[in-house]
N, C-alpha and C. Protein backbone atom coordinates (compact mmCIF):
# COMPACT_ATOMS: atom_id res chain seq x y z
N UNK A 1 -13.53 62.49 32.23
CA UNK A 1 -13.89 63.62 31.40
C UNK A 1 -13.35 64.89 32.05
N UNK A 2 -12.91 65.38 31.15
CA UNK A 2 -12.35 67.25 31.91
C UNK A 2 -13.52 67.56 32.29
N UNK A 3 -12.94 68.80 33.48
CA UNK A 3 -14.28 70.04 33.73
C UNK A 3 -14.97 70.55 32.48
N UNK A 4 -16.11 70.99 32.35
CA UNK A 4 -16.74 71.11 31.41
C UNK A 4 -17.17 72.85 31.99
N UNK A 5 -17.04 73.33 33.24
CA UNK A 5 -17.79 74.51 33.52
C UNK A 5 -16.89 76.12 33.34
N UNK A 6 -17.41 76.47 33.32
CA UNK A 6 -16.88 78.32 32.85
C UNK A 6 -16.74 78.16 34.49
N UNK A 7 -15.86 79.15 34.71
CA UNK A 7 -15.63 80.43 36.46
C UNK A 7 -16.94 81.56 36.10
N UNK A 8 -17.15 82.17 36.92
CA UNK A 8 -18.01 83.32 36.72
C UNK A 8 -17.33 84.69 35.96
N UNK A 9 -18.36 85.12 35.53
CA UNK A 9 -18.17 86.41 34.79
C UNK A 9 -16.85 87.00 34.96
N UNK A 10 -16.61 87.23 36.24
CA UNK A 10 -15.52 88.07 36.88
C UNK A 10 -14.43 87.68 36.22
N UNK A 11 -14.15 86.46 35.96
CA UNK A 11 -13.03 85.92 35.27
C UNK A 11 -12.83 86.39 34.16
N UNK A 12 -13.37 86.90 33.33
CA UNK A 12 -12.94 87.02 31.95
C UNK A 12 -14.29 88.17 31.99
N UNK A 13 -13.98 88.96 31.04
CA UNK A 13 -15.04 90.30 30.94
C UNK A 13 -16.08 89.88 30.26
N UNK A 14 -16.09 88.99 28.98
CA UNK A 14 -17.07 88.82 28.03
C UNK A 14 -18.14 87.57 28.55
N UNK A 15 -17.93 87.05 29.80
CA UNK A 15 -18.58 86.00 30.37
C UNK A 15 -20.24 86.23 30.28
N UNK A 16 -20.10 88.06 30.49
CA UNK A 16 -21.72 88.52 30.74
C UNK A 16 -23.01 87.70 30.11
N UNK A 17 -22.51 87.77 28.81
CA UNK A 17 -23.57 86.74 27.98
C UNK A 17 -23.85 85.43 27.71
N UNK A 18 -22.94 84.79 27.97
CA UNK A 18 -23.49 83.30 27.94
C UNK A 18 -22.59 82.45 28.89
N UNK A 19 -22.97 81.17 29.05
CA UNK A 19 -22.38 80.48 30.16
C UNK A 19 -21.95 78.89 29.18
N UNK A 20 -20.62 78.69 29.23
CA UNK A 20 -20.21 77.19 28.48
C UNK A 20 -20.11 76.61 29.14
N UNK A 21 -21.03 75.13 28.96
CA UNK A 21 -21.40 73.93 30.05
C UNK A 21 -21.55 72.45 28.83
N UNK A 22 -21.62 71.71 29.83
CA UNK A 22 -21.38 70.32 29.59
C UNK A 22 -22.89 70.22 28.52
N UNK A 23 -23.12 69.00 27.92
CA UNK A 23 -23.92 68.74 26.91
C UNK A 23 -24.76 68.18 27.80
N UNK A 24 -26.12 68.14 27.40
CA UNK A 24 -27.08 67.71 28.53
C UNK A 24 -28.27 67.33 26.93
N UNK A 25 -28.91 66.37 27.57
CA UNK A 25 -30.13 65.51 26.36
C UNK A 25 -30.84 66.47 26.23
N UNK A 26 -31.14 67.40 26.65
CA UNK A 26 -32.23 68.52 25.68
C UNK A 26 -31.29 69.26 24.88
N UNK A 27 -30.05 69.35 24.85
CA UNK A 27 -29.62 70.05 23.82
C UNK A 27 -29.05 69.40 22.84
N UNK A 28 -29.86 67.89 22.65
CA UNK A 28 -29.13 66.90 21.32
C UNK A 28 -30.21 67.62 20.29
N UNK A 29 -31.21 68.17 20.17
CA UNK A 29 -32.22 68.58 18.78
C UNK A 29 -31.15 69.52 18.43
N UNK A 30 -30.59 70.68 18.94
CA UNK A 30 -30.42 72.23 18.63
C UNK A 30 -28.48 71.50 17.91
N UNK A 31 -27.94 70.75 18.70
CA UNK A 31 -26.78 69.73 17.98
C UNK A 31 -27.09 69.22 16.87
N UNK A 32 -28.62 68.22 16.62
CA UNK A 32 -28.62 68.02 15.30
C UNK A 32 -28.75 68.53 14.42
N UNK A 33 -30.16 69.61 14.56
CA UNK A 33 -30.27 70.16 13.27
C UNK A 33 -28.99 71.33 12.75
N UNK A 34 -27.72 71.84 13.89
CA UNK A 34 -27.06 72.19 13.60
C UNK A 34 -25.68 71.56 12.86
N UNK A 35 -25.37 70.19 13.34
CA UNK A 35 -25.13 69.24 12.08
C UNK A 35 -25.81 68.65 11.14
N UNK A 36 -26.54 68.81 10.59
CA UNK A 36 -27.86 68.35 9.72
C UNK A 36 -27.75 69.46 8.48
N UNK A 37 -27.34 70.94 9.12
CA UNK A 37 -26.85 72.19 8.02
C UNK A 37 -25.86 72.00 7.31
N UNK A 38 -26.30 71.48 5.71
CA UNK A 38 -24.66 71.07 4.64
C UNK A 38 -24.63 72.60 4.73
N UNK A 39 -24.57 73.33 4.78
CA UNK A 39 -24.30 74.70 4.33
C UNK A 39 -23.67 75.00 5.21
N UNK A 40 -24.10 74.69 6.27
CA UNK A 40 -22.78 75.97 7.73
C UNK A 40 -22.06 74.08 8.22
N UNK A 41 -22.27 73.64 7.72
CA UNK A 41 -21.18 72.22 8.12
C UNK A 41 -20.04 73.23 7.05
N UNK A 42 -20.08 73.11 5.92
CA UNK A 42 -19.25 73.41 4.81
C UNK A 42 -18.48 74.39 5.12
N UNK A 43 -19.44 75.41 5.10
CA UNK A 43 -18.50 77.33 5.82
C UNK A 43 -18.14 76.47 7.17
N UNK A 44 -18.26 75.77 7.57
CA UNK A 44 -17.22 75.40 9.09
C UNK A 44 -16.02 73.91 8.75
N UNK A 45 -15.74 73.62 7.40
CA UNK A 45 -14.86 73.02 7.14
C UNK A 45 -15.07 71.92 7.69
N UNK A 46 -15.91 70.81 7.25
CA UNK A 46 -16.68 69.71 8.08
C UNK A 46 -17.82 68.89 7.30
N UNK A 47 -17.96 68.11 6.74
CA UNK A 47 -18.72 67.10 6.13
C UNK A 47 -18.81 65.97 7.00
N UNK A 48 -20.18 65.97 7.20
CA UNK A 48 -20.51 64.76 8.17
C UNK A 48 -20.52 63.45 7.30
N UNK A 49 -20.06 62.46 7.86
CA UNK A 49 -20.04 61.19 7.00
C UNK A 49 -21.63 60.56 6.82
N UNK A 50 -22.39 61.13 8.03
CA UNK A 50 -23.78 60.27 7.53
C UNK A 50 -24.08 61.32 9.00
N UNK A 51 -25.80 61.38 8.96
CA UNK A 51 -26.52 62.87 10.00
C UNK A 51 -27.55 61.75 10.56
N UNK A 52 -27.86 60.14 10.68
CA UNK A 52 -28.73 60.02 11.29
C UNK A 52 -28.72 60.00 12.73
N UNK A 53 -30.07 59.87 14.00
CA UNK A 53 -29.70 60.02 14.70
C UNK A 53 -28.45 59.15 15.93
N UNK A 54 -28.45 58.20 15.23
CA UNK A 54 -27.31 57.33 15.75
C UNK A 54 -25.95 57.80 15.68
N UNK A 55 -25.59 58.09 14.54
CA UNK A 55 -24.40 58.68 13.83
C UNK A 55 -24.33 60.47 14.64
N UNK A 56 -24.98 60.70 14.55
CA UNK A 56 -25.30 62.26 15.38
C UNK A 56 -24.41 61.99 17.08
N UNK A 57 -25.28 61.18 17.66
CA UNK A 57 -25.48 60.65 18.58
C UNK A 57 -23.78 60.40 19.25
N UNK A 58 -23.04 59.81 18.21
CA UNK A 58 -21.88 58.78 18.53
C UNK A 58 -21.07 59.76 17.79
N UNK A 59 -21.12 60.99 17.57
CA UNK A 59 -20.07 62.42 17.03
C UNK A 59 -20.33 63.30 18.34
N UNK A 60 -21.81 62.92 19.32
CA UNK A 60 -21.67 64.11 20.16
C UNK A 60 -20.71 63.42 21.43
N UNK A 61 -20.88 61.55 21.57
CA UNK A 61 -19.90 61.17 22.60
C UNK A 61 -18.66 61.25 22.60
N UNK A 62 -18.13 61.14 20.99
CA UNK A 62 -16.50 61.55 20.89
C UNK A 62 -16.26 62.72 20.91
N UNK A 63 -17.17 63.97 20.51
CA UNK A 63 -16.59 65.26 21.21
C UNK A 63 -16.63 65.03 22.53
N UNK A 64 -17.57 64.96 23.30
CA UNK A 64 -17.21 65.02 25.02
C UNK A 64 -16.53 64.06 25.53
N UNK A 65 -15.65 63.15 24.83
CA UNK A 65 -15.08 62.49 25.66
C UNK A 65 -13.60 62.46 24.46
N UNK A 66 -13.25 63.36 23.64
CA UNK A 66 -11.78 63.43 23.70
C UNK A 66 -11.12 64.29 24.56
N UNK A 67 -9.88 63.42 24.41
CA UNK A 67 -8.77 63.72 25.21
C UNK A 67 -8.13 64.70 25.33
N UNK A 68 -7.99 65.95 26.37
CA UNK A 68 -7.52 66.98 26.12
C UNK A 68 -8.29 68.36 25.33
N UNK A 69 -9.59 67.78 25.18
CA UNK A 69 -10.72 68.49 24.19
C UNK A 69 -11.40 68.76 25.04
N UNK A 70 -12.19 69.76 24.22
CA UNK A 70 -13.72 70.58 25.18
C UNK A 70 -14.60 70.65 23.73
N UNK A 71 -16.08 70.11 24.50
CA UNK A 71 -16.97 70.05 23.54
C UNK A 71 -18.06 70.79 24.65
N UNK A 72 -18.78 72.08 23.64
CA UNK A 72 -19.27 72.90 25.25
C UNK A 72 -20.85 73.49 24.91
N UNK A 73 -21.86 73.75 25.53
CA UNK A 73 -23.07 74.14 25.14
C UNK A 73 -22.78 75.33 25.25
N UNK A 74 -22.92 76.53 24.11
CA UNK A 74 -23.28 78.07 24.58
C UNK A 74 -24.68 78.45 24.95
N UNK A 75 -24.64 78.81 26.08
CA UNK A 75 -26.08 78.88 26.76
C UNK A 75 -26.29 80.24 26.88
N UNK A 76 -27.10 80.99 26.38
CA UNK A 76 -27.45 82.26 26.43
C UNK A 76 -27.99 82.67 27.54
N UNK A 77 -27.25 83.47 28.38
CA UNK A 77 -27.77 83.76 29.86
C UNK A 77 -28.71 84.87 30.43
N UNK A 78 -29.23 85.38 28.73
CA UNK A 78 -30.43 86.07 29.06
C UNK A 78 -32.02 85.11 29.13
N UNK A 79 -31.63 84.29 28.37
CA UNK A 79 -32.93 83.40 27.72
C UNK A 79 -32.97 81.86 28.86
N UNK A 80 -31.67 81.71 28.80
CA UNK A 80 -31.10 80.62 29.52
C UNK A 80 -31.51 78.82 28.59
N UNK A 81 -31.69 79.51 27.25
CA UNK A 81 -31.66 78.37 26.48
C UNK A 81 -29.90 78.58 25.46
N UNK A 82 -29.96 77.07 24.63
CA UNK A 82 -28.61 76.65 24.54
C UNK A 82 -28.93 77.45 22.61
N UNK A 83 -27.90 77.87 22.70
CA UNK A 83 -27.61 78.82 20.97
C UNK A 83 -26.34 78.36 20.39
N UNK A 84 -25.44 77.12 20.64
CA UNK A 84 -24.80 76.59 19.69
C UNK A 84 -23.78 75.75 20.47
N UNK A 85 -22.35 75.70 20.05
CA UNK A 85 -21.65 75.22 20.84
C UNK A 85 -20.41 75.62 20.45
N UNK A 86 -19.07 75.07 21.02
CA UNK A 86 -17.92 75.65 20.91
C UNK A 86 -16.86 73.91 21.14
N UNK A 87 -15.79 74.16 20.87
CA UNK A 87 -14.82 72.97 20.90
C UNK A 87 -13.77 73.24 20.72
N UNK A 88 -12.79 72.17 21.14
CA UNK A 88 -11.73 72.43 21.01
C UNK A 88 -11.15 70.97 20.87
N UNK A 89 -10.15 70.79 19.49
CA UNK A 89 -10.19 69.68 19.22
C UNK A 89 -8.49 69.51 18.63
N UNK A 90 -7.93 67.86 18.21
CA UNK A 90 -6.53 68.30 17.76
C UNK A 90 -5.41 68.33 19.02
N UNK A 91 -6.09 68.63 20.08
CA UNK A 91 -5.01 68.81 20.92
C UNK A 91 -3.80 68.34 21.02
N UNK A 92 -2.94 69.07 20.93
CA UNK A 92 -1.31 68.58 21.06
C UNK A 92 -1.03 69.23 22.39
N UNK A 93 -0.80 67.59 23.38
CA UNK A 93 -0.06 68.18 24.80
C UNK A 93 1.06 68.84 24.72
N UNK A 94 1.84 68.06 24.55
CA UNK A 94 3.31 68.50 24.62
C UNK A 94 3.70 69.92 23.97
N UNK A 95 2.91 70.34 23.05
CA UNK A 95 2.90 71.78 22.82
C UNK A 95 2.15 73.12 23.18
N UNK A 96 1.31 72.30 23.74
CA UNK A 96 -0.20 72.91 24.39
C UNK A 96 -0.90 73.45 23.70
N UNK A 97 -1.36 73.04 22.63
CA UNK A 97 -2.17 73.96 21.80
C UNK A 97 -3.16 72.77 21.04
N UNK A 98 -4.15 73.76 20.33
CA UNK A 98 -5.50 73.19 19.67
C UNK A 98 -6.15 73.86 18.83
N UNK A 99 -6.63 73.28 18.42
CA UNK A 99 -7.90 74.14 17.02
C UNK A 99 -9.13 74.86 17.84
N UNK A 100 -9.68 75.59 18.02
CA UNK A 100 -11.08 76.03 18.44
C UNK A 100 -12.06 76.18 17.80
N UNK A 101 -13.26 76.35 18.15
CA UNK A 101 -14.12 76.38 16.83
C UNK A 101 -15.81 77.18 17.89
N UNK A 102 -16.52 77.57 17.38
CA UNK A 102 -17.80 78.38 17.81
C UNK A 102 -18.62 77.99 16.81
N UNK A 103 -19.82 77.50 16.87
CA UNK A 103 -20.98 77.62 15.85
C UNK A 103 -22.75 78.10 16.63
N UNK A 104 -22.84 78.63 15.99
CA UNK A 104 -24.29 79.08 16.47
C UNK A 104 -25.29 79.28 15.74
N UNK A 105 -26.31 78.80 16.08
CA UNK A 105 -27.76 78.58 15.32
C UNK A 105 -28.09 80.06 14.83
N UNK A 106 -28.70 79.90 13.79
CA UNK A 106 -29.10 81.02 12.93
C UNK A 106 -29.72 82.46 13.59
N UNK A 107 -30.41 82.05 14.65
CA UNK A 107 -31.03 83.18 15.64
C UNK A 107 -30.45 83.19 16.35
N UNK A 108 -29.35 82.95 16.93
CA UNK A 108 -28.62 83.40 17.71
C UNK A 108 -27.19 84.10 17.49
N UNK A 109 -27.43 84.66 15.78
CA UNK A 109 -26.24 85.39 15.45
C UNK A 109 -26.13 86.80 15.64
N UNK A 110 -25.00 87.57 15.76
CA UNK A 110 -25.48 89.31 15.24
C UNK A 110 -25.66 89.60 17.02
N UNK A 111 -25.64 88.98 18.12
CA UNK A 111 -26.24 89.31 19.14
C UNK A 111 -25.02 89.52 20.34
N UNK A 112 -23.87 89.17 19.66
CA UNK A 112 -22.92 89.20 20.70
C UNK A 112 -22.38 88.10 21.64
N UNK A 113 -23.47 87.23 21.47
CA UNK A 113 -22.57 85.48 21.87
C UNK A 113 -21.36 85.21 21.44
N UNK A 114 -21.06 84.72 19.47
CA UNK A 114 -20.26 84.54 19.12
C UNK A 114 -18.76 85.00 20.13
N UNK A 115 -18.62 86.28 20.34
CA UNK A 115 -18.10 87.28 20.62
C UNK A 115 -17.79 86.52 22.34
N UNK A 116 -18.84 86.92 23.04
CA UNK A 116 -18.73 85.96 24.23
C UNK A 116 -18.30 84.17 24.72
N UNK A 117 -18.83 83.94 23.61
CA UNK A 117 -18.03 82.29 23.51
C UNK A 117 -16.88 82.12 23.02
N UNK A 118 -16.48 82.71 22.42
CA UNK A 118 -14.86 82.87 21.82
C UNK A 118 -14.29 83.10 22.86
N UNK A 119 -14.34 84.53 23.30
CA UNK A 119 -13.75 84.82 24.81
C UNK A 119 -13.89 83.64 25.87
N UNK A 120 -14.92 83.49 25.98
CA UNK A 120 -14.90 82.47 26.71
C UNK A 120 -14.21 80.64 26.49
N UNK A 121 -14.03 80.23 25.53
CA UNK A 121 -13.59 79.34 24.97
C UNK A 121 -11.89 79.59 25.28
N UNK A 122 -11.80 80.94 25.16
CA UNK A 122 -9.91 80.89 24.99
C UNK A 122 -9.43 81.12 26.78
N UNK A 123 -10.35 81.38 27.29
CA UNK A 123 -10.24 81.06 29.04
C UNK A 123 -10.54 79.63 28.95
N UNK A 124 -11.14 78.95 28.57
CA UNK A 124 -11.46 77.56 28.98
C UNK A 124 -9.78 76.73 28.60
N UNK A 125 -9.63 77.15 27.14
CA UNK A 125 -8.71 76.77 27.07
C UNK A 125 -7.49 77.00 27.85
N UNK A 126 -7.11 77.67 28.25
CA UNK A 126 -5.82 78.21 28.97
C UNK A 126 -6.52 77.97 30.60
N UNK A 127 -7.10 78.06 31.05
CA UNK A 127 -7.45 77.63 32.43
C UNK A 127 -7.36 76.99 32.81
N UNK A 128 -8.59 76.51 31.92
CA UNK A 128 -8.95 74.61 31.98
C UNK A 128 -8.21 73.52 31.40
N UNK A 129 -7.60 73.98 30.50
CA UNK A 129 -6.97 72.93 29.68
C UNK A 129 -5.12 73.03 29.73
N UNK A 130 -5.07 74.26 30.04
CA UNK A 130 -3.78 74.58 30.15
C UNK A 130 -3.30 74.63 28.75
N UNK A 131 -4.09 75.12 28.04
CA UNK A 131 -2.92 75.19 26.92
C UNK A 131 -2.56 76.97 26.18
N UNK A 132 -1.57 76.80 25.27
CA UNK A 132 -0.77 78.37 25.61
C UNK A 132 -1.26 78.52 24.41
N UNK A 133 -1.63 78.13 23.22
CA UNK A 133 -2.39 78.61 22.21
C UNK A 133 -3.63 77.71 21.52
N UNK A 134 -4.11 78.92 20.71
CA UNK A 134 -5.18 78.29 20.17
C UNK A 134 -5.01 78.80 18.65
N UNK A 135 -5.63 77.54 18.16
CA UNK A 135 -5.69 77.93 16.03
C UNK A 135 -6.95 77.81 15.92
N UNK A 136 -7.22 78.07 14.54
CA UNK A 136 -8.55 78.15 13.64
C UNK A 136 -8.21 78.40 12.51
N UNK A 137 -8.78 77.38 11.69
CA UNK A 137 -9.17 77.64 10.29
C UNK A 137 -10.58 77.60 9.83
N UNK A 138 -10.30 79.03 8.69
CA UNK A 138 -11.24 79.80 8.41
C UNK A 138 -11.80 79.99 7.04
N UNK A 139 -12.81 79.38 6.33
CA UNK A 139 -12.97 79.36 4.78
C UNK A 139 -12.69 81.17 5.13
N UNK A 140 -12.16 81.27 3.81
CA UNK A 140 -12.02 82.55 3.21
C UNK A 140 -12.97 83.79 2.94
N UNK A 141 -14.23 82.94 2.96
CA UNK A 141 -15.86 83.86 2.68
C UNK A 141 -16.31 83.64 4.00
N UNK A 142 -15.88 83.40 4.81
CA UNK A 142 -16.69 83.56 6.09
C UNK A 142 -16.59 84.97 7.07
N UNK A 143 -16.64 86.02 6.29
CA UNK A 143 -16.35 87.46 6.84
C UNK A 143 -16.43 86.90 8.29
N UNK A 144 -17.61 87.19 8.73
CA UNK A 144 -18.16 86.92 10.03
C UNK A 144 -17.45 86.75 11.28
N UNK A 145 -16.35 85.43 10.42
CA UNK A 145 -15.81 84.33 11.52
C UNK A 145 -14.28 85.04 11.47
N UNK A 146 -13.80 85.86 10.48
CA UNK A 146 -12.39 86.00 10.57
C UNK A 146 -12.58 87.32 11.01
N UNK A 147 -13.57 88.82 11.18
CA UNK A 147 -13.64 89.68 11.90
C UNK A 147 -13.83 89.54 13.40
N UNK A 148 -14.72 88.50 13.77
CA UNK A 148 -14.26 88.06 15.13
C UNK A 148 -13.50 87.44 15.74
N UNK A 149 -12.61 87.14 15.42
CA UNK A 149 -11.41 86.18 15.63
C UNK A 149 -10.13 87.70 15.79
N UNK A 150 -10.35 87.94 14.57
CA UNK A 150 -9.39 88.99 14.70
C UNK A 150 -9.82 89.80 15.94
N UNK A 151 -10.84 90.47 16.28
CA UNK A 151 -11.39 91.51 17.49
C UNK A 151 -10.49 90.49 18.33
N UNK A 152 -10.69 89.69 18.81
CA UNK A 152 -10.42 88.70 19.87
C UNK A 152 -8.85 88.65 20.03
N UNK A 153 -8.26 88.99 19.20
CA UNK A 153 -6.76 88.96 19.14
C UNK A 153 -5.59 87.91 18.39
N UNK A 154 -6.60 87.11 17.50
CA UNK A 154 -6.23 85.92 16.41
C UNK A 154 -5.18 86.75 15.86
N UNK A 155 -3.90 86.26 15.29
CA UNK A 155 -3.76 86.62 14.05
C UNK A 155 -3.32 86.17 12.92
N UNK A 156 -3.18 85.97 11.83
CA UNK A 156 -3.43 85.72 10.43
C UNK A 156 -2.08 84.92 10.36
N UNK A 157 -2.01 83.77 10.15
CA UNK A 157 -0.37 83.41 9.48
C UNK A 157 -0.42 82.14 8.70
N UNK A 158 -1.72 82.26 7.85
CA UNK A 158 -1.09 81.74 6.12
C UNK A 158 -2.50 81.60 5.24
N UNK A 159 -2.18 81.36 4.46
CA UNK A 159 -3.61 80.58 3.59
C UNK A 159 -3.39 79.19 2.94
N UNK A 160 -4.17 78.68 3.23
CA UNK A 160 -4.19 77.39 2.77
C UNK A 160 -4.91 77.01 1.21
N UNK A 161 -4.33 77.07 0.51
CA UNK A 161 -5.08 77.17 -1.02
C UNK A 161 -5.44 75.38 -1.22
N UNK A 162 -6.54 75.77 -1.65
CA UNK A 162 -7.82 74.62 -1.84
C UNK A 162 -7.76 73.85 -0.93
N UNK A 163 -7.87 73.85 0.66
CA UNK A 163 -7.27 73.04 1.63
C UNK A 163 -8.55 72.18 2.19
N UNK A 164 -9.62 72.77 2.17
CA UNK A 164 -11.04 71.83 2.44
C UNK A 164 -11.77 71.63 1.00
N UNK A 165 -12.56 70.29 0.96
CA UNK A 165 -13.30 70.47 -0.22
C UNK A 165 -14.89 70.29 0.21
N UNK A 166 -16.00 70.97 -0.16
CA UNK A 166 -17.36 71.18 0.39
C UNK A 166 -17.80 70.47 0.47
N UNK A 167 -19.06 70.03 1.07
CA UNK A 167 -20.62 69.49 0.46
C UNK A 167 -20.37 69.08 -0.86
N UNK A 168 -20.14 70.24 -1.82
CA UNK A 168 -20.74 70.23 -3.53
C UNK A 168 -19.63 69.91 -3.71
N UNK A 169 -18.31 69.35 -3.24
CA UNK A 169 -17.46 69.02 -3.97
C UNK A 169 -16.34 69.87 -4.23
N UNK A 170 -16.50 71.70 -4.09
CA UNK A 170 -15.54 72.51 -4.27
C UNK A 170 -14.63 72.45 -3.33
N UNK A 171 -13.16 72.73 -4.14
CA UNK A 171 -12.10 73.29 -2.89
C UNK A 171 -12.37 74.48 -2.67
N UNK A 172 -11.83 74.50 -1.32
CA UNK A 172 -12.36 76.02 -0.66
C UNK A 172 -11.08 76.41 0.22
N UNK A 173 -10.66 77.75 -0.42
CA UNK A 173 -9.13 77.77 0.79
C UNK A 173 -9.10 78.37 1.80
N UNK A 174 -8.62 78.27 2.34
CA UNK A 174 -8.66 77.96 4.32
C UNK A 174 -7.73 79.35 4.49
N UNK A 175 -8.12 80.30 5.34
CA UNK A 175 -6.85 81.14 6.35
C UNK A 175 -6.91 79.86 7.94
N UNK A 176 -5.79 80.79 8.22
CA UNK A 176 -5.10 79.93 9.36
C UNK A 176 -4.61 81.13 10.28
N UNK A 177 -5.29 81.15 11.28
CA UNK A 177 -5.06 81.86 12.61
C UNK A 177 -4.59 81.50 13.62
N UNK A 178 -4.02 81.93 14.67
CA UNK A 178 -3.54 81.76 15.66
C UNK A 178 -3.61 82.96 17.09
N UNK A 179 -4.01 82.17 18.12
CA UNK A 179 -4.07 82.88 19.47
C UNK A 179 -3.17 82.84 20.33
N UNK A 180 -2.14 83.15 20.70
CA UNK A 180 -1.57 82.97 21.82
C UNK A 180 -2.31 83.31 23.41
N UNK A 181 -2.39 82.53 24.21
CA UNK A 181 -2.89 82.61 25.19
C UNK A 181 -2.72 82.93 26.74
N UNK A 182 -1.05 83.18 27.06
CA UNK A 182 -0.96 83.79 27.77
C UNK A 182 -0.93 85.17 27.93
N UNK A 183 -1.75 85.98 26.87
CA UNK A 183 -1.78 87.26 27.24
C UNK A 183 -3.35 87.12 28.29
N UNK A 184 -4.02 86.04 28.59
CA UNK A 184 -5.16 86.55 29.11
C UNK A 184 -4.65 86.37 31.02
């Protein structure tokens, strides 16, 4: 399994707020009921094939154990409890690059994590993983997710028309971002 741990703060400026670490059994509830959400599964381009806890269970071992991937707890380092997680998935060696992704439980939005795990995620990636960029795709209504991406230094290069289809069945079209990563 890769390193799973952040460097300290010093490393990257936005570290202040939370700390990305390996998955640990008290944070399989705050994993499920955050896959268990058809609604922010959907706004995150993702339909689970089945949410019981077995099936839960055997989606959280293949995130932490693909290849070239990071599957990471965001741990809020004021509270020092876990507020969502982050990944990185897709990986293509030979080009060095990957998809990234951030999700965070409902109370833990609006607070400046997001913001900090991103940052922190695109050091993990390039540190830890060595790779020189990072993508994301972004439903189109997800203000939220494409104003922080952009702050972060994403930028915009295409749309994907009707490229995911929901929960309910709708197509939903996708932007497509990109990070380059040796500016950090």
């Amino acid at each position: 399994m890769h390193p799973q741990m952040m460097g300290s703060h010093r490393d990257f400026p936005h570290q202040a707020s939370v700390r990305l670490r390996g998955v640990e059994d008290g944070d399989r509830p705050l994993l499920f009921s955050l896959r268990r959400d058809r609604a922010l599964q959907s706004l995150l381009l993702t339909v689970p094939d089945a949410t019981d806890d077995a099936a839960l269970s055997a989606w959280i071992e293949r995130r932490c154990n693909e290849m070239g991937g990071a599957f990471l707890i965001i741990e809020d380092r004021a509270s020092g409890k876990a507020a969502g997680y982050t990944q990185i998935t897709q990986v293509h060696r030979r080009n060095a690059n990957g998809y990234g992704g951030i999700v965070l439980a409902e109370e833990a939005r609006g607070l400046g994590l997001g913001r900090a795990a991103l940052a922190g995620l695109m050091f993990h990636a390039s540190r830890m993983l060595g790779l020189r960029k990072l993508m994301a795709e972004i439903d189109i209504d997800n203000a939220a997710s494409i104003r922080l991406h952009l702050s972060l230094g994403y930028r915009k290069v295409g749309l994907l028309e009707a490229h995911f289809t929901d929960a309910n069945g709708v197509p939903r079209d996708v932007m497509l971002f990109e990070r380059r990563l040796e500016d950090n």
